[in-house]
C-alpha atoms as a PDB file:
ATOM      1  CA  UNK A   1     -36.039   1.444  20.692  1.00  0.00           C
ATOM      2  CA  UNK A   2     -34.570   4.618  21.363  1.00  0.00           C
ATOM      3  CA  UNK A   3     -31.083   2.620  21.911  1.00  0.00           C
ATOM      4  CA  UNK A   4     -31.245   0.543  18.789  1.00  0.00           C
ATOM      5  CA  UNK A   5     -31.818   4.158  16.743  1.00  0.00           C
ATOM      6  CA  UNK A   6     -28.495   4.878  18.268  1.00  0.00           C
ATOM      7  CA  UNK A   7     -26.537   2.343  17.013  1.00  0.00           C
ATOM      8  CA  UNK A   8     -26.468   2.893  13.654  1.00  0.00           C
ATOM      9  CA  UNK A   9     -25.202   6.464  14.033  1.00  0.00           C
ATOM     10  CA  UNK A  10     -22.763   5.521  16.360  1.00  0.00           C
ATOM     11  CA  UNK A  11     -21.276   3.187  13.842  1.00  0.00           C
ATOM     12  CA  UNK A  12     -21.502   5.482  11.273  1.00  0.00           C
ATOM     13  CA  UNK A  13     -19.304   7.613  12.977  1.00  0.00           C
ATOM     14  CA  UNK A  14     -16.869   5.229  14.259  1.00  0.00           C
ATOM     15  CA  UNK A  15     -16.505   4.031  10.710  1.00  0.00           C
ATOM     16  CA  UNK A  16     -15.895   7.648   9.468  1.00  0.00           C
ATOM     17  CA  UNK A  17     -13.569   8.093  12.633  1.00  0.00           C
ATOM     18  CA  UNK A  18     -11.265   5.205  11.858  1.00  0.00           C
ATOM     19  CA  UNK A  19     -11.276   5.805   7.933  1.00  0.00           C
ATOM     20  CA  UNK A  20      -9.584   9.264   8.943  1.00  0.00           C
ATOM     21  CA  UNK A  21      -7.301   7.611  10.602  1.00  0.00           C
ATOM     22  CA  UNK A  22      -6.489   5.208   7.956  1.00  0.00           C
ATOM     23  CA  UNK A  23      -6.483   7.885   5.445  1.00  0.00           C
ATOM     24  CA  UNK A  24      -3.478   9.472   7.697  1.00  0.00           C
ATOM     25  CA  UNK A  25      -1.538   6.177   8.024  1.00  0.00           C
ATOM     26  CA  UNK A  26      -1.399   5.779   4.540  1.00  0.00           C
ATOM     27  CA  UNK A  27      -0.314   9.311   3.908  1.00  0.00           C
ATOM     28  CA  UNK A  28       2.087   9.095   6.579  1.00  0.00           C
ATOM     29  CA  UNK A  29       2.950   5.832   4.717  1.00  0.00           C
ATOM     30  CA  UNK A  30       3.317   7.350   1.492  1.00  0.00           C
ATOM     31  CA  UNK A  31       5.587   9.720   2.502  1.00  0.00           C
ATOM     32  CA  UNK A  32       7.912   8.004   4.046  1.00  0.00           C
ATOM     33  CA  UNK A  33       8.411   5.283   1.328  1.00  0.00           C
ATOM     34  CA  UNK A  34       8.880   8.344  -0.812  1.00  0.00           C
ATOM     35  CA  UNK A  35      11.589  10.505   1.821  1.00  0.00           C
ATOM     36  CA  UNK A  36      13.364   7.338   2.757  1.00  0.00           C
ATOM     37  CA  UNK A  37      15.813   6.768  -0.479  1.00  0.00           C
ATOM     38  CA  UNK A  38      17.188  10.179   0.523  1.00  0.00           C
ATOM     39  CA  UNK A  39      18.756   9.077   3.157  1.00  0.00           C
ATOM     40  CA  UNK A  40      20.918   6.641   0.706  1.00  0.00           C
ATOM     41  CA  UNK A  41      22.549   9.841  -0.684  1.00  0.00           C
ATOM     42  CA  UNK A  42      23.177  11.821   2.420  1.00  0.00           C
ATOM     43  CA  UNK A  43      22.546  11.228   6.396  1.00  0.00           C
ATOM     44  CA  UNK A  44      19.685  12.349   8.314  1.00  0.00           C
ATOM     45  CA  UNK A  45      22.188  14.564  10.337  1.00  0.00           C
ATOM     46  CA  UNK A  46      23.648  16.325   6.941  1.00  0.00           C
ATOM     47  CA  UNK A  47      19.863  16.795   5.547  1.00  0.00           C
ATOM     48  CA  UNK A  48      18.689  18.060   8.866  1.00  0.00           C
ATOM     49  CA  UNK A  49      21.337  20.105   9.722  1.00  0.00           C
ATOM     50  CA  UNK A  50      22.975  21.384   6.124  1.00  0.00           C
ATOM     51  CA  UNK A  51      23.201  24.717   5.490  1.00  0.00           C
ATOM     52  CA  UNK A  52      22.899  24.723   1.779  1.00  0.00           C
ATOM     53  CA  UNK A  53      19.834  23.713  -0.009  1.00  0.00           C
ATOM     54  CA  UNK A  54      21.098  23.747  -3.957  1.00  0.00           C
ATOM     55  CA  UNK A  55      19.512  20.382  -5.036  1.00  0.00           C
ATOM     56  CA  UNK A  56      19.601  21.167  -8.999  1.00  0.00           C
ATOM     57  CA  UNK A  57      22.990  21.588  -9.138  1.00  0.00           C
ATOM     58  CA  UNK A  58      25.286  19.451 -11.946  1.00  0.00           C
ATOM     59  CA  UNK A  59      28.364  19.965 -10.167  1.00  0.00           C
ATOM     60  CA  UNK A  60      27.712  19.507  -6.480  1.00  0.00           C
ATOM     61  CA  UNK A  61      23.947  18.756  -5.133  1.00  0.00           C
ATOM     62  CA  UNK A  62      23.429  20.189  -1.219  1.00  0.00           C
ATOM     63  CA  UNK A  63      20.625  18.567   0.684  1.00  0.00           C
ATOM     64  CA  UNK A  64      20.306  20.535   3.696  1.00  0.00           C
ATOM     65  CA  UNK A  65      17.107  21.796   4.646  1.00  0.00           C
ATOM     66  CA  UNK A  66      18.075  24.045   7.857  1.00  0.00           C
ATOM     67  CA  UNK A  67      17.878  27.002   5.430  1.00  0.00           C
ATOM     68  CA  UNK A  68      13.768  25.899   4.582  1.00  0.00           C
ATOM     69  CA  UNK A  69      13.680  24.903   8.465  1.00  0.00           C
ATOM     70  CA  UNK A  70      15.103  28.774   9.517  1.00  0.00           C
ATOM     71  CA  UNK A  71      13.174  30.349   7.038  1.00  0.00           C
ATOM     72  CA  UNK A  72       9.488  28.779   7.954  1.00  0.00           C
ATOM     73  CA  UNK A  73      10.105  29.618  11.129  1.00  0.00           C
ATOM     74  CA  UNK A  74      10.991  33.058  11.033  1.00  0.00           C
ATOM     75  CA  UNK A  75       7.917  34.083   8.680  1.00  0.00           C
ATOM     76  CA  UNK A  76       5.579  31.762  10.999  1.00  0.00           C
ATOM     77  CA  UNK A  77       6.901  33.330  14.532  1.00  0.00           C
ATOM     78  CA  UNK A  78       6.660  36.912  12.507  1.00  0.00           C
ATOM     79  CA  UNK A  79       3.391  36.073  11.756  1.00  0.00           C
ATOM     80  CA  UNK A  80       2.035  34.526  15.289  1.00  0.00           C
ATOM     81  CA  UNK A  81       3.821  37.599  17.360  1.00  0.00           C
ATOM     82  CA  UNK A  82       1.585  40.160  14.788  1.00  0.00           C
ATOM     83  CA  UNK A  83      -2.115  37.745  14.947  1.00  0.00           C
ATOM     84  CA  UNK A  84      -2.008  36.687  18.539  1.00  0.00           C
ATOM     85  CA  UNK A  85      -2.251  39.848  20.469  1.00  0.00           C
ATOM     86  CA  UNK A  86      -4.555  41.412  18.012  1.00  0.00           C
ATOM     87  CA  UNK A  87      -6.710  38.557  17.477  1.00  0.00           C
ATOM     88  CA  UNK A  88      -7.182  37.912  21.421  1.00  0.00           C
ATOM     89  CA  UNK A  89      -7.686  41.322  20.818  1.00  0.00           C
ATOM     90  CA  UNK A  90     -10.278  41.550  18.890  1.00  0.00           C
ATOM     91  CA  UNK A  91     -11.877  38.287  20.022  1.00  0.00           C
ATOM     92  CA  UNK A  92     -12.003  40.043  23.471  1.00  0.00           C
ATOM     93  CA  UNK A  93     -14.027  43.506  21.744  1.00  0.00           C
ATOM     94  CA  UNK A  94     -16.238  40.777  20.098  1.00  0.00           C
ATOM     95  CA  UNK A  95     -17.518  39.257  22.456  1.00  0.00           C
ATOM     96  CA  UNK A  96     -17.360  41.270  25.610  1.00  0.00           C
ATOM     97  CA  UNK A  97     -17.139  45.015  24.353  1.00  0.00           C
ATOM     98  CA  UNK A  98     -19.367  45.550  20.948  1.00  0.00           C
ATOM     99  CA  UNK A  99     -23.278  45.524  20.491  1.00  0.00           C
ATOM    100  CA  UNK A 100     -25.054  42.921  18.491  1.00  0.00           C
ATOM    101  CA  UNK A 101     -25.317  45.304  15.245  1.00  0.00           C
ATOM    102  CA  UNK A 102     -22.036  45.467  15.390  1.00  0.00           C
ATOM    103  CA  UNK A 103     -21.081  41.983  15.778  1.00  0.00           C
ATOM    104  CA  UNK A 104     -23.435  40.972  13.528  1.00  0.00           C
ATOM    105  CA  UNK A 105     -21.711  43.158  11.219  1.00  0.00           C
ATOM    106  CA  UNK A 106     -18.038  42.593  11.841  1.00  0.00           C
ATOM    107  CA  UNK A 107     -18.657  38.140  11.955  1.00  0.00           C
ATOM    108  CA  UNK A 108     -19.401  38.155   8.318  1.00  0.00           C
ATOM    109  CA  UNK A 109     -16.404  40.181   7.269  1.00  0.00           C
ATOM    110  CA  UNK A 110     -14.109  37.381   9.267  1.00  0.00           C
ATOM    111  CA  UNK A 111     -15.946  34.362   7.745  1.00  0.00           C
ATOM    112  CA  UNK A 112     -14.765  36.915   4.306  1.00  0.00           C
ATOM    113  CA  UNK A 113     -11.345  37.216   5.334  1.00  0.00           C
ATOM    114  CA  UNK A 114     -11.221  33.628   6.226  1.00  0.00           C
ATOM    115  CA  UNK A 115     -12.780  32.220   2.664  1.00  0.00           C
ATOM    116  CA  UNK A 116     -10.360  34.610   0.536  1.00  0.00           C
ATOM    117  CA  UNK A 117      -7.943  32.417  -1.266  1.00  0.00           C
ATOM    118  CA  UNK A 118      -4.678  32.622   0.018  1.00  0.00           C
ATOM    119  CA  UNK A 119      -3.474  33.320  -3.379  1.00  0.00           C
ATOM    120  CA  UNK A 120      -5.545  36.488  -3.321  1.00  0.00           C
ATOM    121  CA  UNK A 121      -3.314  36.938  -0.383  1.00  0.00           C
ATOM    122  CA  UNK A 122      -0.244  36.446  -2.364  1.00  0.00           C
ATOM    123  CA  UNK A 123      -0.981  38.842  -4.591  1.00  0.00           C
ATOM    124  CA  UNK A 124      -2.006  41.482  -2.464  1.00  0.00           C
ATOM    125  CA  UNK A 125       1.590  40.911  -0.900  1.00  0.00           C
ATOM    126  CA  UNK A 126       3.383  41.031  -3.755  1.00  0.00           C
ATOM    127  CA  UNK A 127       1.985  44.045  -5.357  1.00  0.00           C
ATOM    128  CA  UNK A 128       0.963  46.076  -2.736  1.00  0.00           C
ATOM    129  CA  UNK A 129       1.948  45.221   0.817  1.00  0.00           C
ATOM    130  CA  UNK A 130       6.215  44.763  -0.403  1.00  0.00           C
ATOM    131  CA  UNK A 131       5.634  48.217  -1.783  1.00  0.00           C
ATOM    132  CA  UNK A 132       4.716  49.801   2.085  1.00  0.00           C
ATOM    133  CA  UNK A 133       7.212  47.716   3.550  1.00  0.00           C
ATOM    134  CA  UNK A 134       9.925  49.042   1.183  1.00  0.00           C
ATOM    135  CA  UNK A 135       8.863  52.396   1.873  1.00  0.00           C
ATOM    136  CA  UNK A 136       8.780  52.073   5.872  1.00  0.00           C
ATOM    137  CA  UNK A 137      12.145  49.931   6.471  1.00  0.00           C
ATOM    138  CA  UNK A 138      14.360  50.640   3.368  1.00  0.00           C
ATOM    139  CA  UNK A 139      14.642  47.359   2.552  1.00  0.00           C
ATOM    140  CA  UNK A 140      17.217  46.042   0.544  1.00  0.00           C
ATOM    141  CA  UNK A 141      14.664  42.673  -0.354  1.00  0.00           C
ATOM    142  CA  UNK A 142      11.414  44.278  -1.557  1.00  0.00           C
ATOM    143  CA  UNK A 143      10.160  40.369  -0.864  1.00  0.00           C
ATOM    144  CA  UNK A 144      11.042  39.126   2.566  1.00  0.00           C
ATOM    145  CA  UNK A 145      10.018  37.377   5.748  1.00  0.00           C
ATOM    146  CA  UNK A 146       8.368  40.640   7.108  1.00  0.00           C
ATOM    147  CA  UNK A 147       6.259  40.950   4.079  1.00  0.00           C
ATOM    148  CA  UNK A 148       5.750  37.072   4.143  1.00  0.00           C
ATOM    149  CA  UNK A 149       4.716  37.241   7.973  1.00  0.00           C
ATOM    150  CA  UNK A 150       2.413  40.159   7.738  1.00  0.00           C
ATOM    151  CA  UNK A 151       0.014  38.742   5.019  1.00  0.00           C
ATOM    152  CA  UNK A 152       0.230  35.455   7.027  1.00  0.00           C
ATOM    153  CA  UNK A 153      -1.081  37.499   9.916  1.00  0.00           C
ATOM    154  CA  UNK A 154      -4.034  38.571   8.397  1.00  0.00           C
ATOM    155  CA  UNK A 155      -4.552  35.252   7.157  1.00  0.00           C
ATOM    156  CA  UNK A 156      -4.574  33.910  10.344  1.00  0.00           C
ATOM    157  CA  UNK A 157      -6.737  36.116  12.156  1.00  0.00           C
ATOM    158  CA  UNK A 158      -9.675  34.981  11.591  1.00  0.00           C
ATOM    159  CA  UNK A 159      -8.937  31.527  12.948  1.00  0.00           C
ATOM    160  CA  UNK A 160      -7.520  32.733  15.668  1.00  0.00           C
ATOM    161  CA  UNK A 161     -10.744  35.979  16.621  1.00  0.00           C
ATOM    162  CA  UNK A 162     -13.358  33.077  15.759  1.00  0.00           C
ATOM    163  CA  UNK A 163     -12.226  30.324  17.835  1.00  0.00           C
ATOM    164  CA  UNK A 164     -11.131  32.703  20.961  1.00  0.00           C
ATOM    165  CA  UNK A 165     -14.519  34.888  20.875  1.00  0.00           C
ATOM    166  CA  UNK A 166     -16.918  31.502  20.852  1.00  0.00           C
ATOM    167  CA  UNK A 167     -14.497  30.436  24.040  1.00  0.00           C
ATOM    168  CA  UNK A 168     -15.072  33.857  25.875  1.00  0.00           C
ATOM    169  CA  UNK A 169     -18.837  33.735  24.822  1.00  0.00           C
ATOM    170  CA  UNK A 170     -19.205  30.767  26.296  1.00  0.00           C
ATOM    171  CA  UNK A 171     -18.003  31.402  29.759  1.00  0.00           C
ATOM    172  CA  UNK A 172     -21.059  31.153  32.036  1.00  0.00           C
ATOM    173  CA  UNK A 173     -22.486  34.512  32.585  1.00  0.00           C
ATOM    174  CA  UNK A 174     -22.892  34.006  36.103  1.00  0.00           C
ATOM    175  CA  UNK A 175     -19.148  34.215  36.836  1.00  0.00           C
ATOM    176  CA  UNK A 176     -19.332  37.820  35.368  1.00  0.00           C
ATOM    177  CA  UNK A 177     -21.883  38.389  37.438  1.00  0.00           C
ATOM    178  CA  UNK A 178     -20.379  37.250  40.283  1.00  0.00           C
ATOM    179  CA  UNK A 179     -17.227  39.357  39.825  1.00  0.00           C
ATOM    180  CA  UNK A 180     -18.786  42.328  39.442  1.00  0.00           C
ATOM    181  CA  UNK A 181     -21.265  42.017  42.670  1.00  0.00           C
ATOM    182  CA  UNK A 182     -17.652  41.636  44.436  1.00  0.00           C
ATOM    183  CA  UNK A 183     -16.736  45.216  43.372  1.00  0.00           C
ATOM    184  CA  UNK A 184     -14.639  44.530  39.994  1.00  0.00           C
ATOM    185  CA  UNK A 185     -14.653  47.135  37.359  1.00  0.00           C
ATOM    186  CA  UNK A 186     -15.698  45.494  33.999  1.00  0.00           C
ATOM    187  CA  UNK A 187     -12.018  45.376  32.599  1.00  0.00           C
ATOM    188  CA  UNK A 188     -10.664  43.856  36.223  1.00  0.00           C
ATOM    189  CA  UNK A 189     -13.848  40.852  35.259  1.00  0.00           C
ATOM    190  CA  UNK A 190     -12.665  40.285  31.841  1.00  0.00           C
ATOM    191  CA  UNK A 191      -8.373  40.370  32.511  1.00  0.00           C
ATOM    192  CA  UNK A 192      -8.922  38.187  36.372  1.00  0.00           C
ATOM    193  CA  UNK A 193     -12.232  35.882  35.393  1.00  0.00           C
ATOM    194  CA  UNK A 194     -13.184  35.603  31.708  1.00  0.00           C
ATOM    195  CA  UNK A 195      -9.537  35.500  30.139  1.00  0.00           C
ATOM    196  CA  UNK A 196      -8.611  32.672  32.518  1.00  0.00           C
ATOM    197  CA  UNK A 197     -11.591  31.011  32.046  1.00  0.00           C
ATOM    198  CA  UNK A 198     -11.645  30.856  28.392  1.00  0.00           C
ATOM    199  CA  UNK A 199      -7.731  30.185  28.054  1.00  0.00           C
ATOM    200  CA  UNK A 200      -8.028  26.818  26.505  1.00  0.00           C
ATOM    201  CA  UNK A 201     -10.596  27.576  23.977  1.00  0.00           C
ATOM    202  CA  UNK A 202      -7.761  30.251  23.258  1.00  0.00           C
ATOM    203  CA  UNK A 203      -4.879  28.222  22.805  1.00  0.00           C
ATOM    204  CA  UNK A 204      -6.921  26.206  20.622  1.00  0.00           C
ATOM    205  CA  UNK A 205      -7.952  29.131  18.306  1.00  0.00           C
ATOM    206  CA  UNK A 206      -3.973  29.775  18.362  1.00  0.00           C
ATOM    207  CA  UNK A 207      -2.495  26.777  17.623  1.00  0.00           C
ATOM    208  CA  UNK A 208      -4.839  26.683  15.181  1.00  0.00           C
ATOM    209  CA  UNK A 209      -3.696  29.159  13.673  1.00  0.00           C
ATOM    210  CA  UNK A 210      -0.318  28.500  13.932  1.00  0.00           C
ATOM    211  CA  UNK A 211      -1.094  24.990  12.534  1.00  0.00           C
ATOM    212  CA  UNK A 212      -2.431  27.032   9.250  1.00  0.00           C
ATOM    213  CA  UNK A 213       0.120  29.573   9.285  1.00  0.00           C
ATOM    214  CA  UNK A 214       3.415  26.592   9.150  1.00  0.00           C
ATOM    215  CA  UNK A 215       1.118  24.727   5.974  1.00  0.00           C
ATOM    216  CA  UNK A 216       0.374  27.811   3.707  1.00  0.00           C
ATOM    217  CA  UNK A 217       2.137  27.861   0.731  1.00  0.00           C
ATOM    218  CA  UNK A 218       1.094  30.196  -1.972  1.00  0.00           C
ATOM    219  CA  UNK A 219       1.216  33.462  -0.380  1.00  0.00           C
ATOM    220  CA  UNK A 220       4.559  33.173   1.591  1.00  0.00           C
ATOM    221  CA  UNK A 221       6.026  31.894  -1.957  1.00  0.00           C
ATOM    222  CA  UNK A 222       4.534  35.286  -3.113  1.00  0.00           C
ATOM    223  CA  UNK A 223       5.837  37.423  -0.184  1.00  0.00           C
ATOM    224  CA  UNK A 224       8.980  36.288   0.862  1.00  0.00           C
ATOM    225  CA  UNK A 225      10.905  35.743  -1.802  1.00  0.00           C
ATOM    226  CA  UNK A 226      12.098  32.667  -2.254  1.00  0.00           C
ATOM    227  CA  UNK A 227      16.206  32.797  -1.059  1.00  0.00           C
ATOM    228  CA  UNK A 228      16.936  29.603   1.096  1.00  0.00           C
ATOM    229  CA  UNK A 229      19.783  31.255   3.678  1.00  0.00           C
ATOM    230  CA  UNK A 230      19.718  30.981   7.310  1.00  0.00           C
ATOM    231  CA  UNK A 231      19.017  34.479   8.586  1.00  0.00           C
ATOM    232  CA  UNK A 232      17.429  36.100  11.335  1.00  0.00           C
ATOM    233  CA  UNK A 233      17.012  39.364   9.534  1.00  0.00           C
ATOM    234  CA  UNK A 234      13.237  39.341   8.705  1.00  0.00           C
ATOM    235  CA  UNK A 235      14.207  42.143   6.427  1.00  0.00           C
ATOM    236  CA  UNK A 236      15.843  39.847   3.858  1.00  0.00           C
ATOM    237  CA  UNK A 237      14.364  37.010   1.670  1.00  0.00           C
ATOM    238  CA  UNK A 238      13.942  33.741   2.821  1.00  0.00           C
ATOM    239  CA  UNK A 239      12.249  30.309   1.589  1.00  0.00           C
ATOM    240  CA  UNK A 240       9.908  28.131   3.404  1.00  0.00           C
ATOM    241  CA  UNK A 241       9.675  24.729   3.397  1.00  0.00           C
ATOM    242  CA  UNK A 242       6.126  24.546   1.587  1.00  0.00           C
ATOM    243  CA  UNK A 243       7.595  26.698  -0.820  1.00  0.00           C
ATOM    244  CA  UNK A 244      10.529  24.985  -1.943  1.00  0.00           C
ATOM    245  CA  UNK A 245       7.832  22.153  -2.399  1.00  0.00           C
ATOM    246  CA  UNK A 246       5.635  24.000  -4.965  1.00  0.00           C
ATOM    247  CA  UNK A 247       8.229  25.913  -7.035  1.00  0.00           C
ATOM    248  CA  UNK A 248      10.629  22.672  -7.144  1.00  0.00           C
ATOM    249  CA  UNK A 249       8.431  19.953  -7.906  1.00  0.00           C
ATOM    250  CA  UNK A 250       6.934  20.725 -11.175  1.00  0.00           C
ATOM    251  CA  UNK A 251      10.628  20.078 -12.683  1.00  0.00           C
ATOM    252  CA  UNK A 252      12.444  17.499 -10.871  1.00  0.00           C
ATOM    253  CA  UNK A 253      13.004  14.428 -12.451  1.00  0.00           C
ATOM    254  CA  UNK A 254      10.963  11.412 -11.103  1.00  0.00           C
ATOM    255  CA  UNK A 255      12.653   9.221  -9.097  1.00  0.00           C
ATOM    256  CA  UNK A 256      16.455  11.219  -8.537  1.00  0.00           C
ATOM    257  CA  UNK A 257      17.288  12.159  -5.541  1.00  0.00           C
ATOM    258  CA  UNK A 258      15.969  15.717  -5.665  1.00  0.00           C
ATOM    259  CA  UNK A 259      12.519  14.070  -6.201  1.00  0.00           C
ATOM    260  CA  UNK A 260      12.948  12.404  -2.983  1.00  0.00           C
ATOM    261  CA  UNK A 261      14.153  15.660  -0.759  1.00  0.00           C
ATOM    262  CA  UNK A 262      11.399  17.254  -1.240  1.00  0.00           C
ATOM    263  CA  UNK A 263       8.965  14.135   0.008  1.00  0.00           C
ATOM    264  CA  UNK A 264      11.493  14.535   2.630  1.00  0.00           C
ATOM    265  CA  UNK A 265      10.636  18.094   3.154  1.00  0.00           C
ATOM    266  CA  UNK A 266       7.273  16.606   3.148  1.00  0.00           C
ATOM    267  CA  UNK A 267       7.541  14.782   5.794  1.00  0.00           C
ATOM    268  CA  UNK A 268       9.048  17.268   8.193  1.00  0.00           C
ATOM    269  CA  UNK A 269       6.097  19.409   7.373  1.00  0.00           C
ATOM    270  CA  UNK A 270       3.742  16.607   8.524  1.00  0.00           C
ATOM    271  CA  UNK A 271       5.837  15.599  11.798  1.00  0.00           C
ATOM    272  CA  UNK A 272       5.907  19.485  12.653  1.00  0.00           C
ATOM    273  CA  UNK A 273       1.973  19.860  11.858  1.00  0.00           C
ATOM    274  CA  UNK A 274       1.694  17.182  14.082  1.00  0.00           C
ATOM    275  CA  UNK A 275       3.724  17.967  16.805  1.00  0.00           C
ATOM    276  CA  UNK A 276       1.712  20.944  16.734  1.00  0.00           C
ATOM    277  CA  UNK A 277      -1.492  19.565  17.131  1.00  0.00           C
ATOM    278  CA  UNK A 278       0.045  17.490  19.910  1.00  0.00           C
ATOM    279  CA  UNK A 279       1.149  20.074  21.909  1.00  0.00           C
ATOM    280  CA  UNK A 280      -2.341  21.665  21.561  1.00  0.00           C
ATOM    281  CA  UNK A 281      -3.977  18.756  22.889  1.00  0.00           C
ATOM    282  CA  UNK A 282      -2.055  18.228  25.580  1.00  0.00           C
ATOM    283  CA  UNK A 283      -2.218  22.178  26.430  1.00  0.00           C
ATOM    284  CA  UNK A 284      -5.857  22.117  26.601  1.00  0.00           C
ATOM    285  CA  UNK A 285      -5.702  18.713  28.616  1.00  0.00           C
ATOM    286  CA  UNK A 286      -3.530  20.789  31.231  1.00  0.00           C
ATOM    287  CA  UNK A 287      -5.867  23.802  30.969  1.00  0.00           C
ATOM    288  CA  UNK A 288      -8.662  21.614  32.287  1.00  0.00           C
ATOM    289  CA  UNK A 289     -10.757  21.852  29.147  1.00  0.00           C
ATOM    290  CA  UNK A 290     -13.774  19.414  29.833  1.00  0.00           C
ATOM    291  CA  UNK A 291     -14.380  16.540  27.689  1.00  0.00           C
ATOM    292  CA  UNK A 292     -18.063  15.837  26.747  1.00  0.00           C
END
């Protein structure tokens, strides 16, 4: 009896686990009947590797998307250099260092942080955030991929302190115990048994977050700027890929070419988010995370 409860659930979620998958096809799909007609106007290679992105223009329309590519990730590896150390960080206070009344205080200002909408974020960026950078570095850009990847930062954190404070919580208190019955001061336990322990519930909580900081669009369109040049200056201005996807696509006409560069751009966005989440999975596998 017990069995034949089962089996309804199970199928339940089998059906709901192959509809997502479905759902993804046809998106995948989608996009690619979209990007391919492109690739009738200029190679792969050129559109890859271009240097100019000027799709609008009468005279002579540029395809090239390395200036979106170089710009994404200099904002996004900004970004992760700032959240990771400070969220493992934090995660590590959380969950190892502060008394319940104060994590029961400081977990409901994260799930905060993490349900203000990012173009709150924006905002805050644009207004007030530019204004401190300006003030600190001199910039010549008041907007630019520093500004961009500190508000991404703080966006991020809280995906990345969650995630990585439930893995060190839930390393079995008895190898704590152990370690410090052998002598080990309570920092030696947490840097030589906890940290190692929990590394793949930490990964997760960062490639998580690096999986939300590449997709976010309205606040580094805010922040940053909005200048497609290849630079490694995160003083200057710069334009992401989901950007150029929000600001473009109200006006291009249907169906030209510029219409189908930025499904293009599309595209790259979802192979990258994927290879992402790939390289997550397979970093966990490697970790020895345990399947249940």
């Amino acid at each position: 009896m017990k069995k034949r409860g089962e089996r309804p659930i199970k199928g339940l979620l089998f059906f709901f686990a192959f509809l997502a998958l479905i759902i993804l096809s046809l998106i995948f799909i989608f996009l690619v009947r979209e990007a391919l007609p492109i690739f009738w106007v200029v190679s792969p290679f050129d559109f890859l590797a271009g240097v100019e992105w000027a799709p609008a223009s009468f005279t002579d329309p540029s395809y090239g998307i390395l200036p979106l590519i170089s710009g994404t990730l200099l904002v996004v590896l900004t970004a992760t250099l700032i959240a990771v150390p400070i969220g493992i960080a934090c995660a590590i206070y959380l969950a190892e260092v502060a008394d319940s009344r104060l994590k029961e205080l400081l977990k409901p200002l994260l799930e905060i942080l993490a349900g203000i909408p990012s173009v709150v974020y924006g905002f805050i960026a644009l207004v007030f955030l530019s204004g401190i950078v300006h003030n600190v570095f001199n910039t010549t850009y008041r907007l630019n991929a520093l500004n961009g990847g500190l508000i991404l930062a703080l966006m991020i954190l809280p995906t990345i302190i969650t995630i990585s404070e439930d893995a060190i919580d839930s390393v079995p208190r008895d190898y704590r115990e152990a370690s410090l019955a052998m002598g080990a001061t309570k920092w030696e336990t947490i840097r030589r048994i906890t940290l190692p322990a929990s590394k793949s519930g930490i990964t997760v909580g960062v490639m998580l977050g690096l999986g939300r900081a590449v997709g976010e669009t309205m606040a580094v369109m805010m922040a940053t700027g909005n200048s497609p040049v290849i630079t490694f200056d995160i003083l200057r201005s710069i334009q992401t890929m989901t950007a150029t996807i929000a600001i473009e696509m109200g006006e291009v006409v249907l169906g030209s070419p510029h219409y189908h560069a930025l499904f293009a751009v599309g595209l790259i966005l979802f192979l990258i988010t994927f290879a992402i989440n790939l390289v997550a999975d397979v970093a966990v596998n490697r970790l020895g995370v345990k399947r249940r």
